[in-house]
PDB file of N, CA and C in Angstrom:
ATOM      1  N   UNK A   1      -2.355  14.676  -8.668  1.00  0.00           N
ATOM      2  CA  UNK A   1      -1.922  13.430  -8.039  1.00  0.00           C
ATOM      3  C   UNK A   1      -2.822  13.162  -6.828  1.00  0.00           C
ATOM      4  N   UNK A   2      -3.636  12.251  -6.765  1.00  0.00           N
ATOM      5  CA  UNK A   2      -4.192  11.301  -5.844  1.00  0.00           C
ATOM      6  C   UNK A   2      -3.507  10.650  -4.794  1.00  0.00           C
ATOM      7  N   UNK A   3      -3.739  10.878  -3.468  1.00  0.00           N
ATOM      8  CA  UNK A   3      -3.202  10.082  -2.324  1.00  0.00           C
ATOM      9  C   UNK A   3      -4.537   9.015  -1.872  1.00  0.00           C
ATOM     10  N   UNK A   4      -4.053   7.894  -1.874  1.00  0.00           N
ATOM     11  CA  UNK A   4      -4.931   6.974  -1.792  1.00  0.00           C
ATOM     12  C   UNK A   4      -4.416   5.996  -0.508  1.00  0.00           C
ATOM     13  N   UNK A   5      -5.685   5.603   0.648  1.00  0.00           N
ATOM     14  CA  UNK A   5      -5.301   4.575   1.781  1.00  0.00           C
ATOM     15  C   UNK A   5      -5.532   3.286   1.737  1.00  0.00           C
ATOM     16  N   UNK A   6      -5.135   2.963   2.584  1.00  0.00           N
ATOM     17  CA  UNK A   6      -5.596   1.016   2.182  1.00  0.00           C
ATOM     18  C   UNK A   6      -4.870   1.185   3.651  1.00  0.00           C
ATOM     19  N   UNK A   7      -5.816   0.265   3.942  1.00  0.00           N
ATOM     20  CA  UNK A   7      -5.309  -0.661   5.279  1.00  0.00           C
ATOM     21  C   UNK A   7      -4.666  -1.802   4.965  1.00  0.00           C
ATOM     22  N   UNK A   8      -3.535  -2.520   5.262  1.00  0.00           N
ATOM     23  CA  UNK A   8      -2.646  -3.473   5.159  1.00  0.00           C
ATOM     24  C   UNK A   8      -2.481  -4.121   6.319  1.00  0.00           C
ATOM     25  N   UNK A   9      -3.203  -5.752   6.723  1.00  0.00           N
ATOM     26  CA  UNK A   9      -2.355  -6.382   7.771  1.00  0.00           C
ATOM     27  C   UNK A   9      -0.879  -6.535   8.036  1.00  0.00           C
ATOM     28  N   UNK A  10      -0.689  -5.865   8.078  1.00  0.00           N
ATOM     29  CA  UNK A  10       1.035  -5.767   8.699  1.00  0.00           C
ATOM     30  C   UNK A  10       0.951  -5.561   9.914  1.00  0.00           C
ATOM     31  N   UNK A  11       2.157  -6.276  10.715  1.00  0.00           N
ATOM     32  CA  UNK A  11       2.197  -6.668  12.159  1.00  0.00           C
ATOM     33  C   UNK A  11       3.721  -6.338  12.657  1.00  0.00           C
ATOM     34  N   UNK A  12       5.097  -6.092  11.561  1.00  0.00           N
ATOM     35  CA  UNK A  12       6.170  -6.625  11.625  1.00  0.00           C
ATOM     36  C   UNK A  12       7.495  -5.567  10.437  1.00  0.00           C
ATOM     37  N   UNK A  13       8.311  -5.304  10.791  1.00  0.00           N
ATOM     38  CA  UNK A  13       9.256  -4.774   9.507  1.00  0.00           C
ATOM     39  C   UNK A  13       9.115  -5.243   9.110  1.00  0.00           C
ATOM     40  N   UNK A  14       9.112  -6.631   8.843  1.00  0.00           N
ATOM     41  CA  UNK A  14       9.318  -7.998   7.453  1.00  0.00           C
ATOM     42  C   UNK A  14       8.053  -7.488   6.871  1.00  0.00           C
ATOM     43  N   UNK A  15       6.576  -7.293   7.385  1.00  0.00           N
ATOM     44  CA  UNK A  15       5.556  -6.624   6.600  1.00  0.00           C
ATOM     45  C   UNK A  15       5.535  -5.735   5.584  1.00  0.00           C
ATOM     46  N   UNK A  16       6.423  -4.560   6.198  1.00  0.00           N
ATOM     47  CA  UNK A  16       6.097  -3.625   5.580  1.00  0.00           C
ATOM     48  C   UNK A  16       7.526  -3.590   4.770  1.00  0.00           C
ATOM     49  N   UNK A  17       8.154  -4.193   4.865  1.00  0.00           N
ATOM     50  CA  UNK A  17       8.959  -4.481   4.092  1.00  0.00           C
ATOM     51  C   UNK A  17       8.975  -4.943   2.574  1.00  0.00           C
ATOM     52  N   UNK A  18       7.835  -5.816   2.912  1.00  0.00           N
ATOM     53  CA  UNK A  18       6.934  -6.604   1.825  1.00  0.00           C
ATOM     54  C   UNK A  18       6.139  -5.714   0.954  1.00  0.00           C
ATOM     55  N   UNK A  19       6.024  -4.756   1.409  1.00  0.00           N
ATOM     56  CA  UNK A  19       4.902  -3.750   0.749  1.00  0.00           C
ATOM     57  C   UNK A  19       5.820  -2.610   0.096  1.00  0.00           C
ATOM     58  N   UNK A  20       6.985  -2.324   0.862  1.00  0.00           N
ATOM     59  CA  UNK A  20       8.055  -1.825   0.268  1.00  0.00           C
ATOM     60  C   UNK A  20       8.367  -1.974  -0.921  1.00  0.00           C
ATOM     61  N   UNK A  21       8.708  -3.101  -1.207  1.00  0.00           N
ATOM     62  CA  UNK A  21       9.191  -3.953  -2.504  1.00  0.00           C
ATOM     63  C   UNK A  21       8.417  -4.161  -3.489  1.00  0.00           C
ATOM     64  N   UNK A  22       7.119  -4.211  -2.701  1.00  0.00           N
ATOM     65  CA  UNK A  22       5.949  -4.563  -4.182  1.00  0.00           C
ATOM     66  C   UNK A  22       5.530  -2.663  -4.754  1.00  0.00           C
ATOM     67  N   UNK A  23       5.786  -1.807  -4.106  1.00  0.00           N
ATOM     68  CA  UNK A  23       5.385  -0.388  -4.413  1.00  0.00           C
ATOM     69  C   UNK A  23       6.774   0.238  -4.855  1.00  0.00           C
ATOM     70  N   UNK A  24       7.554  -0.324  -4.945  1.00  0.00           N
ATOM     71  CA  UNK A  24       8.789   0.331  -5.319  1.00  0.00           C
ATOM     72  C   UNK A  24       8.710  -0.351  -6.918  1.00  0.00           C
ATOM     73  N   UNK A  25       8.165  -0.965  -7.331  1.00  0.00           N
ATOM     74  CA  UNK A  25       8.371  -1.237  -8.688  1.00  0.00           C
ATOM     75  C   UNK A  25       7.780  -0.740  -9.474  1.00  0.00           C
ATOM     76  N   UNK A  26       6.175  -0.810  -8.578  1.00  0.00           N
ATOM     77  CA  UNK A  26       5.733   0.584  -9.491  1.00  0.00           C
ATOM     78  C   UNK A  26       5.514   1.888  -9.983  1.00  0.00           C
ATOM     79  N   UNK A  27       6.589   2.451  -9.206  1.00  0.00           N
ATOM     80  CA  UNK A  27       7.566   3.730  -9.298  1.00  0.00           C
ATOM     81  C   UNK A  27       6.230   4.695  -8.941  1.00  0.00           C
ATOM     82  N   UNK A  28       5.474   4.567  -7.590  1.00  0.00           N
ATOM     83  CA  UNK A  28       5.098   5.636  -6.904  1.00  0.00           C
ATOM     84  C   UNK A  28       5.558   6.176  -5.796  1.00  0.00           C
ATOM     85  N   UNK A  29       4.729   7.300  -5.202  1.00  0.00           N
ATOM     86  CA  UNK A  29       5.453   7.853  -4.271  1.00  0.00           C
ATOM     87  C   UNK A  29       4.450   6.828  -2.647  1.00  0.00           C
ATOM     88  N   UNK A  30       4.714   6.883  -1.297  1.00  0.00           N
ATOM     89  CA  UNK A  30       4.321   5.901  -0.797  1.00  0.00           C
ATOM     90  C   UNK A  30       5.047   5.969   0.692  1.00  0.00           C
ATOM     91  N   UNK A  31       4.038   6.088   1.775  1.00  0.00           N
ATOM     92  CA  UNK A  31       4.226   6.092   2.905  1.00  0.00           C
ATOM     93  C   UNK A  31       3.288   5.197   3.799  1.00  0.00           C
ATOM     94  N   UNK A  32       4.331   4.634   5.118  1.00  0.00           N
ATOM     95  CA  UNK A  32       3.600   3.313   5.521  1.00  0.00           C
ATOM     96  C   UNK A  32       3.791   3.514   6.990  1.00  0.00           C
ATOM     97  N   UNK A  33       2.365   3.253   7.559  1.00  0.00           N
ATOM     98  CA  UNK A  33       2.036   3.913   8.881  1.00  0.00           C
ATOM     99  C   UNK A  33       2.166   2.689   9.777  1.00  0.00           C
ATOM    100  N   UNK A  34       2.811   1.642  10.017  1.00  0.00           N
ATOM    101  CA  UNK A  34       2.836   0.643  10.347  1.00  0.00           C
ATOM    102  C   UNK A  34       2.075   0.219  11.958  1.00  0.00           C
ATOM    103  N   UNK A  35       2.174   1.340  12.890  1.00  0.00           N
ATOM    104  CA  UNK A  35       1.304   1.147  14.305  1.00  0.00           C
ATOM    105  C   UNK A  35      -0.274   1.247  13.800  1.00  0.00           C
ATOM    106  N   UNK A  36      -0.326   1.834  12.756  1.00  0.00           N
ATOM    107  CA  UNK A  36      -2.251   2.059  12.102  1.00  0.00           C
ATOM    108  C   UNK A  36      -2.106   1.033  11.069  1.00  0.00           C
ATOM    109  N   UNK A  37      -1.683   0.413  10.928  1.00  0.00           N
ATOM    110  CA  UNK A  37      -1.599  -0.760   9.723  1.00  0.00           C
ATOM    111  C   UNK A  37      -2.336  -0.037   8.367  1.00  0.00           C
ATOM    112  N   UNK A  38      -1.415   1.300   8.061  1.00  0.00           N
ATOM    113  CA  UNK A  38      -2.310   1.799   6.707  1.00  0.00           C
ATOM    114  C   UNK A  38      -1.293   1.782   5.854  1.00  0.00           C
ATOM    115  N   UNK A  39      -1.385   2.429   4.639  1.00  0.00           N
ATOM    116  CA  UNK A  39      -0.589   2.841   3.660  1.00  0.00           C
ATOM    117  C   UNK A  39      -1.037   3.402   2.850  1.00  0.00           C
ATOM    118  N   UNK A  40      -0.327   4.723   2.801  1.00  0.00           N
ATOM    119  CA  UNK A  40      -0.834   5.798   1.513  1.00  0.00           C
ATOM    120  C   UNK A  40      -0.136   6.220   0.027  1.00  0.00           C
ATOM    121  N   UNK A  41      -0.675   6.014  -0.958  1.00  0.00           N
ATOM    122  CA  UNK A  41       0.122   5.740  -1.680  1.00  0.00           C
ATOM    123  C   UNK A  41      -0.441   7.042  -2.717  1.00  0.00           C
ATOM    124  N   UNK A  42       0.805   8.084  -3.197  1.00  0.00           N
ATOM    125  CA  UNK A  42       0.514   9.142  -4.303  1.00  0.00           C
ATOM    126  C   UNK A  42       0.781   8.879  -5.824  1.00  0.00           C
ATOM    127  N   UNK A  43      -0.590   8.630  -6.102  1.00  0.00           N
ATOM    128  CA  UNK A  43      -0.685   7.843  -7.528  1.00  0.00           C
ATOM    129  C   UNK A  43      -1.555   8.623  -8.519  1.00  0.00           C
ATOM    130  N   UNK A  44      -1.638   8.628  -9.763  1.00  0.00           N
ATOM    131  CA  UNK A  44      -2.477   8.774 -10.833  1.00  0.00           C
ATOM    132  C   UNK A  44      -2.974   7.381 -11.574  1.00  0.00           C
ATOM    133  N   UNK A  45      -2.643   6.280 -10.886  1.00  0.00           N
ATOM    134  CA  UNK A  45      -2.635   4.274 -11.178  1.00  0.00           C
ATOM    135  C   UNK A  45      -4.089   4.128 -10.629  1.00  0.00           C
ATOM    136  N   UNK A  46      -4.763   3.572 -11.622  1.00  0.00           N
ATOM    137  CA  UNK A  46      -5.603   2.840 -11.413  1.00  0.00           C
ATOM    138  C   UNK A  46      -5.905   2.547  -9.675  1.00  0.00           C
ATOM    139  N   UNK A  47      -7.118   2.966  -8.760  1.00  0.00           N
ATOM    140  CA  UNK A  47      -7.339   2.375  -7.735  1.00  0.00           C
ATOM    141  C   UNK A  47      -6.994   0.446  -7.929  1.00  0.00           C
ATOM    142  N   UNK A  48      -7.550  -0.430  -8.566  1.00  0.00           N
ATOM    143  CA  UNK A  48      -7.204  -1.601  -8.575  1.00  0.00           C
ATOM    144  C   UNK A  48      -5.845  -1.904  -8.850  1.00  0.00           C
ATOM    145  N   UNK A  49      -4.960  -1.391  -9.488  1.00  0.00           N
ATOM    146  CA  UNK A  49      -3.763  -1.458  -9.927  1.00  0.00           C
ATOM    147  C   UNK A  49      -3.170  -1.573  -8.594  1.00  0.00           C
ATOM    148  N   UNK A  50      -3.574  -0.536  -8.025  1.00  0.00           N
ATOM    149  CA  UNK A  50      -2.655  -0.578  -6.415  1.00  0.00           C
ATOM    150  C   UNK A  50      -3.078  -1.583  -5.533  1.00  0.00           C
ATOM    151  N   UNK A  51      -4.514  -1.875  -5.832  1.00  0.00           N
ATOM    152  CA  UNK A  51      -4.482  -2.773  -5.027  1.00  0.00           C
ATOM    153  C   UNK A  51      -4.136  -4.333  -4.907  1.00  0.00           C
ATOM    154  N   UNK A  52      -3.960  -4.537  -6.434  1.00  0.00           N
ATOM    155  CA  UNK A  52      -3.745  -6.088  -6.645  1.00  0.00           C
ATOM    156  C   UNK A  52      -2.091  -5.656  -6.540  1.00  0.00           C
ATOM    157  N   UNK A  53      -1.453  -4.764  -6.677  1.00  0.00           N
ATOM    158  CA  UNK A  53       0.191  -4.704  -6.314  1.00  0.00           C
ATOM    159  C   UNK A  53       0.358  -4.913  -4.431  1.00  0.00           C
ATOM    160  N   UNK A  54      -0.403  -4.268  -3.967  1.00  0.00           N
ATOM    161  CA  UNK A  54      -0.302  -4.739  -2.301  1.00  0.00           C
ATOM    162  C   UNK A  54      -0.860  -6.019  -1.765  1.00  0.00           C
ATOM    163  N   UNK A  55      -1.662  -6.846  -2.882  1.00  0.00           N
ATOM    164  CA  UNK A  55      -2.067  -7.998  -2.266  1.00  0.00           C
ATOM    165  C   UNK A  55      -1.105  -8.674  -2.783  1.00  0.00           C
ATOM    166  N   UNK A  56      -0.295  -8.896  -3.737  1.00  0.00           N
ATOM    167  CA  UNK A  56       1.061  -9.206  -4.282  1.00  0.00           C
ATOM    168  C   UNK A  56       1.961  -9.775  -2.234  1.00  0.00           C
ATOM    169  N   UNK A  57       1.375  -9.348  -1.926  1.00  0.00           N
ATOM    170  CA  UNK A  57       2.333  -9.450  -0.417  1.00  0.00           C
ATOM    171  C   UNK A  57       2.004 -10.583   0.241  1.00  0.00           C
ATOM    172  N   UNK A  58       0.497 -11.188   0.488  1.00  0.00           N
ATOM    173  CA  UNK A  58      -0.244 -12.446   0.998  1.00  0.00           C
ATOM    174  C   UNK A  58      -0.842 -11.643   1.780  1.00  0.00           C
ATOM    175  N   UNK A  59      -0.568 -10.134   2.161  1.00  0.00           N
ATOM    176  CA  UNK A  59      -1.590  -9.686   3.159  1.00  0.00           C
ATOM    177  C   UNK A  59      -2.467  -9.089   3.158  1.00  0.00           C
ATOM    178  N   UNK A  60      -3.528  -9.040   4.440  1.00  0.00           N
ATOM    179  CA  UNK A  60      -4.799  -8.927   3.369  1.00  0.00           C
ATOM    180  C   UNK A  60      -5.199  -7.109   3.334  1.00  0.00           C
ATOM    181  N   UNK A  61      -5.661  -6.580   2.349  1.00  0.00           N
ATOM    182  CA  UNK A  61      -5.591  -5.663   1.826  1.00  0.00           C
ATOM    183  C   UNK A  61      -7.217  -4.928   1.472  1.00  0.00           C
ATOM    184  N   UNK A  62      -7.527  -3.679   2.292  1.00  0.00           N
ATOM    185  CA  UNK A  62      -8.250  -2.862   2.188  1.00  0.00           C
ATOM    186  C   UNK A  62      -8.295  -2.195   1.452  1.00  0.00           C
ATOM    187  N   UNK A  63      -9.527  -1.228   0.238  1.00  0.00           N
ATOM    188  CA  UNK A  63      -9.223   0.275   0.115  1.00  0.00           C
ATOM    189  C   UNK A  63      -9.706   1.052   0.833  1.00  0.00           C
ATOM    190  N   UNK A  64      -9.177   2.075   1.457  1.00  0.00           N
ATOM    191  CA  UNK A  64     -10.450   3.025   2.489  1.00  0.00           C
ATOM    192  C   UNK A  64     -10.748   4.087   1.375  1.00  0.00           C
ATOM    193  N   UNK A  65      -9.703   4.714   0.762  1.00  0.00           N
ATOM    194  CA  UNK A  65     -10.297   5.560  -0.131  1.00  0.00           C
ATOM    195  C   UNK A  65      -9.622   6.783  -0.239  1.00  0.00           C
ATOM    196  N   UNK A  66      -9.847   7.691  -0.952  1.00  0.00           N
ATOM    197  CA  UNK A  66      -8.783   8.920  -1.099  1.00  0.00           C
ATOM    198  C   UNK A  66      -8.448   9.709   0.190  1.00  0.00           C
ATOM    199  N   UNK A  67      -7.462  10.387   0.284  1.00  0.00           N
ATOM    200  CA  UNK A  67      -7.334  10.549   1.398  1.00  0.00           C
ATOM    201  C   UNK A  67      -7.228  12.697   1.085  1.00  0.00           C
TER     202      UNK A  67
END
């Protein structure tokens, strides 16, 4: 299993809230650093998979890369 980062503009609970909801469907595991605006997500999914699921939010969305 792969832990993978992405930076996420999030500013707000309602943010990461947003990112909550879009990663909870795709039944990974997923932690959100909200003062570093990151998010790490433990996947075997496609790098793009995750990422078009976090742009799913309107916000704008980095990969930094495995972590």
């Amino acid at each position: 299993m792969t832990t993978h980062e992405f930076f996420v503009d999030m500013t707000c609970e309602g943010c990461s809230g947003a990112v909550t909801r879009v990663l909870k469907k795709l039944d990974v595991k997923f932690d959100i650093d909200l003062p570093n605006k990151k998010v790490f997500i433990e996947s075997d999914k496609d790098t793009d998979v995750l990422l078009e699921t976090l742009k799913k939010t309107g916000k704008t969305v980095t990969y930094i890369g495995p972590k």
